[in-house]
N, C-alpha and C. Protein backbone atom coordinates (compact mmCIF):
# COMPACT_ATOMS: atom_id res chain seq x y z
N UNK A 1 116.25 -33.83 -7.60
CA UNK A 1 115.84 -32.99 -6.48
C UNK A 1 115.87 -31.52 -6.92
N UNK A 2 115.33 -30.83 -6.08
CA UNK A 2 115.09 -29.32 -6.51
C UNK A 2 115.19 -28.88 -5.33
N UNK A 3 115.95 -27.41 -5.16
CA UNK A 3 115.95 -26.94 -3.87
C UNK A 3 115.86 -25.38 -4.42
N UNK A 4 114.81 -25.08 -3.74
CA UNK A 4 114.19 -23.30 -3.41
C UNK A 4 115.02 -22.90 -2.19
N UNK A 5 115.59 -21.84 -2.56
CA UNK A 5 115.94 -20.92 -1.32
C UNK A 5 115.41 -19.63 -1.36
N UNK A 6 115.21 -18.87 -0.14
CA UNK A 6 114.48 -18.01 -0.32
C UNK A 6 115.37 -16.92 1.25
N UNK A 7 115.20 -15.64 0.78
CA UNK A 7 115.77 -15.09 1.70
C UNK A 7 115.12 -13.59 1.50
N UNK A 8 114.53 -13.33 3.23
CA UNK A 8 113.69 -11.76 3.34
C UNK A 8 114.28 -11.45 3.99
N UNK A 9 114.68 -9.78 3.83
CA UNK A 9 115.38 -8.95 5.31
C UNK A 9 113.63 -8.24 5.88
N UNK A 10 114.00 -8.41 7.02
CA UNK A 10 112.79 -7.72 7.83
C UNK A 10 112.89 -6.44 7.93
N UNK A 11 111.45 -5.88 7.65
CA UNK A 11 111.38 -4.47 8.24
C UNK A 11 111.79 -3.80 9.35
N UNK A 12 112.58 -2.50 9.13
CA UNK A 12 112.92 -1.74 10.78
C UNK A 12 111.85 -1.54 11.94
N UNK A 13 112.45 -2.30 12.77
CA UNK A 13 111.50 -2.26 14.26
C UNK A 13 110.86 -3.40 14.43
N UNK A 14 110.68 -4.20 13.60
CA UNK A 14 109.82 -5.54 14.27
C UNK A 14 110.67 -6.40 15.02
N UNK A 15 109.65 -6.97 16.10
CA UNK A 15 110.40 -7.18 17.03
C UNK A 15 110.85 -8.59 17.01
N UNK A 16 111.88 -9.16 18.11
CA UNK A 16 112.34 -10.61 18.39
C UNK A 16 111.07 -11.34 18.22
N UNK A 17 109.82 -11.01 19.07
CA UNK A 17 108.96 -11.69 19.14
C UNK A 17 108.40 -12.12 17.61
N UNK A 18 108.31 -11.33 16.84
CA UNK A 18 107.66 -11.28 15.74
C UNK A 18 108.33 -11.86 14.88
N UNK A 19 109.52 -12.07 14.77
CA UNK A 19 110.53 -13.03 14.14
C UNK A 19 110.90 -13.96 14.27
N UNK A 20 110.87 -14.28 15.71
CA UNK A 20 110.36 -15.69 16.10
C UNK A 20 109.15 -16.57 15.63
N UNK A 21 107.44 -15.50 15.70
CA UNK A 21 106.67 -15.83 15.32
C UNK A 21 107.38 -16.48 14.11
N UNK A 22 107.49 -15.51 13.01
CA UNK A 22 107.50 -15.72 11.45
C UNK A 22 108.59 -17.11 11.21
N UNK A 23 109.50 -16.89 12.35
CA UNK A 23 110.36 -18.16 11.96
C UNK A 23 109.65 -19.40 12.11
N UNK A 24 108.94 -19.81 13.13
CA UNK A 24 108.17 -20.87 13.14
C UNK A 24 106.54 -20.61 12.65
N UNK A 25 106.28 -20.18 11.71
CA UNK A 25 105.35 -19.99 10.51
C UNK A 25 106.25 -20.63 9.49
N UNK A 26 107.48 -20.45 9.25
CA UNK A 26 108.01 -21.12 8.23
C UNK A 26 108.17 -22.34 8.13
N UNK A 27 108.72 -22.66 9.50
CA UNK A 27 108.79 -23.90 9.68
C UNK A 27 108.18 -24.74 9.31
N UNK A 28 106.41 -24.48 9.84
CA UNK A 28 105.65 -25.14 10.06
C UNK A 28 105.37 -25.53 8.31
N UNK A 29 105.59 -25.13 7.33
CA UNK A 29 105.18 -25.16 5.95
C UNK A 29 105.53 -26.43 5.49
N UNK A 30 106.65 -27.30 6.41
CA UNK A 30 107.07 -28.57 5.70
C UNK A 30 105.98 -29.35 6.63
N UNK A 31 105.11 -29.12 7.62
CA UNK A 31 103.77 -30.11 8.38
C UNK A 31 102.61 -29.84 7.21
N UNK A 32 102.98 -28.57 6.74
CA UNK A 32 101.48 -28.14 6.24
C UNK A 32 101.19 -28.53 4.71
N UNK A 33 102.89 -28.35 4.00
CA UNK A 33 102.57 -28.13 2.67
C UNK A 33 102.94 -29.93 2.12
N UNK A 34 101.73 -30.92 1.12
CA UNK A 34 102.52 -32.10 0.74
C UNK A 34 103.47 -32.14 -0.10
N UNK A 35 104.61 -32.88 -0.35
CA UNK A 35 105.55 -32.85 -1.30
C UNK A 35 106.84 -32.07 -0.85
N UNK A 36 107.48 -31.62 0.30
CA UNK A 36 108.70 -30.64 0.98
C UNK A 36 109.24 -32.25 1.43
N UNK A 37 110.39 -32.44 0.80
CA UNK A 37 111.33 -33.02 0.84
C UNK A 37 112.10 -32.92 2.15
N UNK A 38 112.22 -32.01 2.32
CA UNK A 38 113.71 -31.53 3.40
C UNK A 38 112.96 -30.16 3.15
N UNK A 39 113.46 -29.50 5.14
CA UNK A 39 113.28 -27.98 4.92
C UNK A 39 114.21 -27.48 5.89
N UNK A 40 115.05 -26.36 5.89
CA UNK A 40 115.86 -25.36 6.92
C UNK A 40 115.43 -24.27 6.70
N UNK A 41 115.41 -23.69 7.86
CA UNK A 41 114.97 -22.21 8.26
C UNK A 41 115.65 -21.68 9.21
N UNK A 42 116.19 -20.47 8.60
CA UNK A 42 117.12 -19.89 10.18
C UNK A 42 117.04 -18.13 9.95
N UNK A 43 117.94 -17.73 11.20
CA UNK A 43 118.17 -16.48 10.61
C UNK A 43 119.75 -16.06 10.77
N UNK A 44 120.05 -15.12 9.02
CA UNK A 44 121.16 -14.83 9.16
C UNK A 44 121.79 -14.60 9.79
N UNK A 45 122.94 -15.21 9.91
CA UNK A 45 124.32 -14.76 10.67
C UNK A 45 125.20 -13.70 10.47
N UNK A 46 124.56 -12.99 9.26
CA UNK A 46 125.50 -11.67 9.10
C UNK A 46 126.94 -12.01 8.78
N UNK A 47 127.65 -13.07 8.75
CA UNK A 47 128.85 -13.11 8.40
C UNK A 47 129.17 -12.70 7.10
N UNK A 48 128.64 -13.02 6.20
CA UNK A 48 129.06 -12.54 5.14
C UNK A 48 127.67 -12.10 4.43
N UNK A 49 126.86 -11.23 5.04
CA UNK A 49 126.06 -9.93 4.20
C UNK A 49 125.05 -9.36 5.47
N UNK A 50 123.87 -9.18 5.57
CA UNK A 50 123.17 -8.98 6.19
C UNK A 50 122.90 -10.14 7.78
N UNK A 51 122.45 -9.36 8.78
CA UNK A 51 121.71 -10.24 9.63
C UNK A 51 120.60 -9.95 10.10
N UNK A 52 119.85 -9.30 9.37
CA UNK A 52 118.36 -8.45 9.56
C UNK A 52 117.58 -9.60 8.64
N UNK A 53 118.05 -10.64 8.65
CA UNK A 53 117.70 -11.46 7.30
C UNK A 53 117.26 -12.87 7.78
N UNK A 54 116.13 -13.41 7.28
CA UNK A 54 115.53 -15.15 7.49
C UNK A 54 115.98 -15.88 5.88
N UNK A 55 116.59 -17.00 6.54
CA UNK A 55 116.81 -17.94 5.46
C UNK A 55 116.26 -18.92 5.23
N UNK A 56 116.23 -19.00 3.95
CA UNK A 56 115.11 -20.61 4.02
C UNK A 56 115.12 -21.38 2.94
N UNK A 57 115.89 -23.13 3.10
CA UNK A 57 115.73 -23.83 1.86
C UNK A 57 114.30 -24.91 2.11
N UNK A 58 114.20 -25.22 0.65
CA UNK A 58 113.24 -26.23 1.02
C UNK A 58 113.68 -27.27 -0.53
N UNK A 59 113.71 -28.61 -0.17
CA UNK A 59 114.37 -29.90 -1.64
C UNK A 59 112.71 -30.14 -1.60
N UNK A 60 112.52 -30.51 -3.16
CA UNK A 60 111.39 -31.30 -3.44
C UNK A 60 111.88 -32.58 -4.19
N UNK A 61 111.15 -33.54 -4.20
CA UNK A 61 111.60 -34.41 -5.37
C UNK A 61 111.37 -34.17 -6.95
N UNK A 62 110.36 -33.43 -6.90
CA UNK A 62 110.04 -33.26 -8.43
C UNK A 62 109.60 -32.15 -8.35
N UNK A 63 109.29 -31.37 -9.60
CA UNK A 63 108.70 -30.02 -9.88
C UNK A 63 107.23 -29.87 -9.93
N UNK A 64 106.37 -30.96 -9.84
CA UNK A 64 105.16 -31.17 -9.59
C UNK A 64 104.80 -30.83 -7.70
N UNK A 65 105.96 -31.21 -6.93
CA UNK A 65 105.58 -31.26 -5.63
C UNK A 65 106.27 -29.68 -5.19
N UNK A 66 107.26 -29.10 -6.27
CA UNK A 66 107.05 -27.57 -6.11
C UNK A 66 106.30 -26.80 -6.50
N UNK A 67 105.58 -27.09 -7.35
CA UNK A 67 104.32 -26.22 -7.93
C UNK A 67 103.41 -26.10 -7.13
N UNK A 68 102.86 -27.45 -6.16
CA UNK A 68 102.26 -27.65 -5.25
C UNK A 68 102.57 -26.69 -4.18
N UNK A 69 103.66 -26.68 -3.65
CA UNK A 69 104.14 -25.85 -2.88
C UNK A 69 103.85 -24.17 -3.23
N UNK A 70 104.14 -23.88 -4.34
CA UNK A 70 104.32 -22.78 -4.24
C UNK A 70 102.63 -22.23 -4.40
N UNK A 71 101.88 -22.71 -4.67
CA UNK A 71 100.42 -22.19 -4.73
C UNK A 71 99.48 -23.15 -3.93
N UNK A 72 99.92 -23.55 -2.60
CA UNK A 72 99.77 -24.19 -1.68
C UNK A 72 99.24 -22.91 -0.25
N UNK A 73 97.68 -23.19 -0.03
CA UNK A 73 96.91 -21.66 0.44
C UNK A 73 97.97 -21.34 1.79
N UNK A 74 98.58 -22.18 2.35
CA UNK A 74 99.35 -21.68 3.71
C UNK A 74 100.25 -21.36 3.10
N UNK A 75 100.65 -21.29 2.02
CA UNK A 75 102.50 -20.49 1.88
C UNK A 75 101.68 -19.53 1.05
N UNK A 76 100.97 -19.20 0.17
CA UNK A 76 100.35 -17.88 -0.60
C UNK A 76 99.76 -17.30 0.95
N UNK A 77 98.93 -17.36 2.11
CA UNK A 77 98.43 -16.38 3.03
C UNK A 77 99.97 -16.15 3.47
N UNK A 78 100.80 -17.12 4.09
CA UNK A 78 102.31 -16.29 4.56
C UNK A 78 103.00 -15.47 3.73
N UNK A 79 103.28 -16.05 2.49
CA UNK A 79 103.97 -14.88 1.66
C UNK A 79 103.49 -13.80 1.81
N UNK A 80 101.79 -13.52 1.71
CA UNK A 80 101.54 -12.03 1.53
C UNK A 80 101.17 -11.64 3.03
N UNK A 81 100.99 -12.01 4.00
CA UNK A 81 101.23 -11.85 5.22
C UNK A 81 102.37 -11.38 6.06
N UNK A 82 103.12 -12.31 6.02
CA UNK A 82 104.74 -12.14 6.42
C UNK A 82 105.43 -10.90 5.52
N UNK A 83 104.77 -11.43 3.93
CA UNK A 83 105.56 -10.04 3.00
C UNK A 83 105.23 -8.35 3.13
N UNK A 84 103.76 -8.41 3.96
CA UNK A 84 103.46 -7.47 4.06
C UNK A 84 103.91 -7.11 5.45
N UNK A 85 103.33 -7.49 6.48
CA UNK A 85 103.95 -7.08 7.97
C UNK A 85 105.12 -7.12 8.38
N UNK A 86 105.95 -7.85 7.83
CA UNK A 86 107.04 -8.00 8.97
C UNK A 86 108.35 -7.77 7.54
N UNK A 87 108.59 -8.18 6.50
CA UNK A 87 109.47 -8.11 5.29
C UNK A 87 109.46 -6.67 4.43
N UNK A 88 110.60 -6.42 4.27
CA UNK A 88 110.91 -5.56 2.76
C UNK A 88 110.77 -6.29 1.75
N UNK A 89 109.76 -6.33 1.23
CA UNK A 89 109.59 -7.13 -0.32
C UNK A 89 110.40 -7.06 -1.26
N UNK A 90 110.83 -5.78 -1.50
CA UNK A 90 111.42 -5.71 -2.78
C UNK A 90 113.03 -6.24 -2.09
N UNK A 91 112.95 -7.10 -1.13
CA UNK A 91 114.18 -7.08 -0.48
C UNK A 91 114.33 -8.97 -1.02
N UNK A 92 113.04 -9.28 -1.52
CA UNK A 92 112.86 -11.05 -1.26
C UNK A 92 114.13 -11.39 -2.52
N UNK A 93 114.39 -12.46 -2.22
CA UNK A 93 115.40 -13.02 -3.02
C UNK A 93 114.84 -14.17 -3.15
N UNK A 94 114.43 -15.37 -4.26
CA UNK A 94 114.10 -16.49 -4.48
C UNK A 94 114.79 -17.34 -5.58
N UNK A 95 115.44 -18.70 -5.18
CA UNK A 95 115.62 -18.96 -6.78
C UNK A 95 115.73 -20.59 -6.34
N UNK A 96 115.81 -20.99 -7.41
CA UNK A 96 115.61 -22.48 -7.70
C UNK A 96 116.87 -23.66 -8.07
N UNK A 97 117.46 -24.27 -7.47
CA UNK A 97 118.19 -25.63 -8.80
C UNK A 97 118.02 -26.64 -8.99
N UNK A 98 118.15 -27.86 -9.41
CA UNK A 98 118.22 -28.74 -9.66
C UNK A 98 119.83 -29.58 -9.21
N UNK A 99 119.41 -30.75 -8.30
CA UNK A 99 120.78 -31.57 -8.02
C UNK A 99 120.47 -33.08 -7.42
């Protein structure tokens, strides 16, 4: 298994509404994209760092059904969508393991 996590702090001023939107845009990526194993999406709790922040894992079974994923046209229009309107980019955090 392989699990991507991924974590954006949002830009100052966007609103509940708009984070809501974006949260269920994320969501929706395990209906849209084939090969998402398992997916969670939330937003930080601030307990231990930020809570201006969306979290998000997603397990694949293999690295073929993450490749898929990651150049999969509904998560490339959200990334640069979401990354542009509503995220601090240089804020994205992404990384990968194996388990």
């Amino acid at each position: 298994m392989i699990r991507h996590i991924f974590l954006g702090t949002f830009k100052d001023g966007v609103s509940e509404e708009n984070k809501q939107k974006v949260l269920a845009d994320m969501q929706a990526m395990k209906e849209k994209i084939p090969g998402v194993a398992a997916q969670q999406v939330g937003f930080s709790t601030g307990w231990a760092g930020k809570d201006n922040q969306i979290v998000m894992t997603v397990d694949f079974q293999t690295k073929a059904d993450f490749d898929v994923y990651m150049t999969h046209p509904y998560h490339m229009e959200h990334v640069d969508k979401l990354g542009t309107e509503y995220f601090d980019r240089s804020s994205f955090v992404a990384a990968q393991f194996e388990f």
